[in-house]
N, C-alpha and C. Protein backbone atom coordinates (compact mmCIF):
# COMPACT_ATOMS: atom_id res chain seq x y z
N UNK A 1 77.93 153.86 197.35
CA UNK A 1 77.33 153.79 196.04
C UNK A 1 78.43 153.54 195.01
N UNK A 2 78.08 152.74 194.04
CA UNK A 2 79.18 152.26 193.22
C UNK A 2 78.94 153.30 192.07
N UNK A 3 80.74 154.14 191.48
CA UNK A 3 80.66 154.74 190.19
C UNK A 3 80.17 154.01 189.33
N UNK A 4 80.02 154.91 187.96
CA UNK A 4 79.67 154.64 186.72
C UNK A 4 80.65 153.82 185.80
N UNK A 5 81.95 153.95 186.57
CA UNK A 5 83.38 152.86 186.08
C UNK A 5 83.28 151.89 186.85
N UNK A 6 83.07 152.03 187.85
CA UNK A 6 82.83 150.93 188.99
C UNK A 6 81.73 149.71 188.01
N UNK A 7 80.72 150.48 188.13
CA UNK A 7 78.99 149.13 187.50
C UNK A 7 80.04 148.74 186.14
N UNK A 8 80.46 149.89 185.57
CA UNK A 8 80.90 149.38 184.06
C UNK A 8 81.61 147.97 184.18
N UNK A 9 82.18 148.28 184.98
CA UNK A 9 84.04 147.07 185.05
C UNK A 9 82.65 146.00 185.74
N UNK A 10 82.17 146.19 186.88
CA UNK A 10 81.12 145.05 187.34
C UNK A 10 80.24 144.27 185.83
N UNK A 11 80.35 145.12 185.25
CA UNK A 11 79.17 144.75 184.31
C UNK A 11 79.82 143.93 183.05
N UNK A 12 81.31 144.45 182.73
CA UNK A 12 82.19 143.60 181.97
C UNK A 12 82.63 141.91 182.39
N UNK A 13 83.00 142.28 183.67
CA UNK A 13 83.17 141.33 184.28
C UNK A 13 82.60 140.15 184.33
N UNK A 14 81.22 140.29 184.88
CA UNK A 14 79.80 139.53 185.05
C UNK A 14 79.77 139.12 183.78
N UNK A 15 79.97 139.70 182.10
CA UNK A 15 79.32 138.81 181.27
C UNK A 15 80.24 138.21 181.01
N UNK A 16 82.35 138.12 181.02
CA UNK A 16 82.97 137.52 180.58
C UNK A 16 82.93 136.08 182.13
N UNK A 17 82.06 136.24 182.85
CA UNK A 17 82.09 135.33 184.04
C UNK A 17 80.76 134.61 183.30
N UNK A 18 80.27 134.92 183.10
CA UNK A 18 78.57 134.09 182.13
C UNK A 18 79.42 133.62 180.81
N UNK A 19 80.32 134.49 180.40
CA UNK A 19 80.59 133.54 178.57
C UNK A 19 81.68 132.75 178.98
N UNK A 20 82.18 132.80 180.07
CA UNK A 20 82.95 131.33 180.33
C UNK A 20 83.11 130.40 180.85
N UNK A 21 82.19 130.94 181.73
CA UNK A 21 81.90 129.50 182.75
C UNK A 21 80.45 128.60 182.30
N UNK A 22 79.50 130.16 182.21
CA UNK A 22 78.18 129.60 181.72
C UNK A 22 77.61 128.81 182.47
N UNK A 23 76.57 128.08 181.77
CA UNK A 23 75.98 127.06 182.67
C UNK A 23 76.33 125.81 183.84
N UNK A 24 77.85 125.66 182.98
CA UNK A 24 78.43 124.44 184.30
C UNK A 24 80.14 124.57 184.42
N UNK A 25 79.98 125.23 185.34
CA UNK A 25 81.37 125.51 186.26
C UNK A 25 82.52 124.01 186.10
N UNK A 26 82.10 123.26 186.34
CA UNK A 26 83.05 121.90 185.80
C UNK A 26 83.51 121.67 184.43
N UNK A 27 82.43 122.07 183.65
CA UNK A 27 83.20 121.88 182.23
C UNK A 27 83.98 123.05 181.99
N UNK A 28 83.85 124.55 182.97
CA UNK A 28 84.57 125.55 182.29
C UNK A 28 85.98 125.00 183.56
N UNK A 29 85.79 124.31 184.06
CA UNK A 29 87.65 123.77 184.95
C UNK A 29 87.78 122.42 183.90
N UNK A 30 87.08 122.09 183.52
CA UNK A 30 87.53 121.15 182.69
C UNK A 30 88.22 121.31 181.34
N UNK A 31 87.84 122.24 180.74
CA UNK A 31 88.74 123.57 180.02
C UNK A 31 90.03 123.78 180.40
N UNK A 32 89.97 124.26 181.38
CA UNK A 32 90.99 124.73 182.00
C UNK A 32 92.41 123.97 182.27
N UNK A 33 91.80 122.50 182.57
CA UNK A 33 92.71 121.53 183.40
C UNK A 33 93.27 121.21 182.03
N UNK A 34 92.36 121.11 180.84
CA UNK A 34 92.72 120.24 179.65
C UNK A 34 93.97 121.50 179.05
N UNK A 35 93.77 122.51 179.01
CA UNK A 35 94.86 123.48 178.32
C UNK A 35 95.95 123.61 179.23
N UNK A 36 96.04 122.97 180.65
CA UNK A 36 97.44 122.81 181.66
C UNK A 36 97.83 121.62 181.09
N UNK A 37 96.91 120.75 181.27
CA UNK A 37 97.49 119.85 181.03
C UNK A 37 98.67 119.43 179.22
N UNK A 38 97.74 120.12 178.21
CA UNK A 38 98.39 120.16 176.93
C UNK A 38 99.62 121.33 176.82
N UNK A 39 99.40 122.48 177.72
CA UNK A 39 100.45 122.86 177.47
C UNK A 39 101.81 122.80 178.57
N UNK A 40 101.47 121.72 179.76
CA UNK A 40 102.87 120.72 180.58
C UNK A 40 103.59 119.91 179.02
N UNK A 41 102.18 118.92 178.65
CA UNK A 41 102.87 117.83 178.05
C UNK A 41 103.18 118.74 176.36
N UNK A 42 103.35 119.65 176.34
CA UNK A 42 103.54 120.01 174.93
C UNK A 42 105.37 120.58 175.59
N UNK A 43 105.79 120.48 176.74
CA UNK A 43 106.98 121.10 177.14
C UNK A 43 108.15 119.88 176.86
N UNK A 44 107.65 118.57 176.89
CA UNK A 44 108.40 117.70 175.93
C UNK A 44 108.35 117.25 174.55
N UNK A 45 109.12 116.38 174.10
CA UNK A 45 108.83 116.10 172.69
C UNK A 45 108.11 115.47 172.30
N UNK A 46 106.83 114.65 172.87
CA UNK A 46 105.91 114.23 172.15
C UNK A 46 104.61 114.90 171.34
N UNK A 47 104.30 114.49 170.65
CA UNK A 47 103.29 115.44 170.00
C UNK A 47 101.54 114.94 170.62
N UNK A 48 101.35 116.52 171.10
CA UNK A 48 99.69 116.45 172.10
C UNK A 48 98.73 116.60 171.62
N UNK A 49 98.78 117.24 170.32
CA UNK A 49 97.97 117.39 169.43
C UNK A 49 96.33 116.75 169.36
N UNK A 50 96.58 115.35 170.28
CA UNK A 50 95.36 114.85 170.27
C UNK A 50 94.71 114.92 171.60
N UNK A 51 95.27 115.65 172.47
CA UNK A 51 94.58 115.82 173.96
C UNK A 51 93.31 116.83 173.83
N UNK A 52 93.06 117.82 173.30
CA UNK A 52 92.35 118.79 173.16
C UNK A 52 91.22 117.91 172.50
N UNK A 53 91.19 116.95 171.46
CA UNK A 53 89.64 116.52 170.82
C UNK A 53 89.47 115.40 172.37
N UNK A 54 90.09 115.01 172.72
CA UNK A 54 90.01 113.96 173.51
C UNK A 54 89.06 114.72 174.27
N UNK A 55 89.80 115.47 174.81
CA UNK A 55 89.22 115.99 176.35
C UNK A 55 87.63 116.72 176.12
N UNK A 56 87.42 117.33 174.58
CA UNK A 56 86.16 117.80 174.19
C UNK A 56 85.36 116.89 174.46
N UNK A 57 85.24 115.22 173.57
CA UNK A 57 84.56 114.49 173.34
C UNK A 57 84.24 114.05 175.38
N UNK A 58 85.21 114.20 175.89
CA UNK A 58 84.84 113.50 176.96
C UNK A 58 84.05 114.51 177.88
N UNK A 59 84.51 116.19 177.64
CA UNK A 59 83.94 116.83 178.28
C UNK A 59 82.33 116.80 178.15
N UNK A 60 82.07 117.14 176.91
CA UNK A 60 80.98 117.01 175.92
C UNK A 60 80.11 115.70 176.37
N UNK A 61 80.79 114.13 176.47
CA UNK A 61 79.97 113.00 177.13
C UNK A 61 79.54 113.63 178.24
N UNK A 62 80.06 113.71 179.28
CA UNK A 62 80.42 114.42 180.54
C UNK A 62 78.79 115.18 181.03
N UNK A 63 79.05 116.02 180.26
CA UNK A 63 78.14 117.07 180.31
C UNK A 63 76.84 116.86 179.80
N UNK A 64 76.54 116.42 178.80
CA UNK A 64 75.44 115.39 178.20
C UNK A 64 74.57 114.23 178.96
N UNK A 65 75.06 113.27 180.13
CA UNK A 65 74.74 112.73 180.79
C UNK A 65 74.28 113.24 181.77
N UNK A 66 75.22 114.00 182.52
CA UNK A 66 74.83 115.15 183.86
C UNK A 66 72.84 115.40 183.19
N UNK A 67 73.36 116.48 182.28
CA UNK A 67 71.79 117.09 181.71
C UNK A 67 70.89 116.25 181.33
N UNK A 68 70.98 114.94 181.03
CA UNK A 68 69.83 114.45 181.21
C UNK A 68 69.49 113.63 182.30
N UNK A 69 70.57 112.91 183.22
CA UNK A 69 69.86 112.95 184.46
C UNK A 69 69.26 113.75 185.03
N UNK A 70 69.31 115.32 184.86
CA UNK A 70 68.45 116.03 185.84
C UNK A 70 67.37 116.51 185.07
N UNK A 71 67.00 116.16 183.86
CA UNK A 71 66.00 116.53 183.72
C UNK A 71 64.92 115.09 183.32
């Protein structure tokens, strides 16, 4: 039987696993890949500044198409 700290931490867990991944597991690695990736290329001197809208707009296409093919 699971403690009352036990369900708690289960229960924290579970919603920060729903507020970040949410509905589609690819856009929350797509997140992910985009903030490795900006903060590799932010370890030289060019300025990245524009990878983060990039990667929104594309995530955002991305994800937009998916959802209406399936419905």
């Amino acid at each position: 039987m699971i403690s009352a700290v036990g369900a708690r931490l289960r229960a924290f867990l579970a919603f920060w696993y729903d507020f970040v991944v949410g509905d589609d597991w690819r856009v929350a690695l797509g997140v992910v890949a985009t903030l490795a990736v900006t903060y590799a290329a932010s370890r030289s001197s060019t300025a990245v500044w524009w990878i983060a809208p990039v990667a929104v707009v594309v995530l955002l296409g991305w994800s937009l198409v998916r959802a209406t093919r399936r419905s």
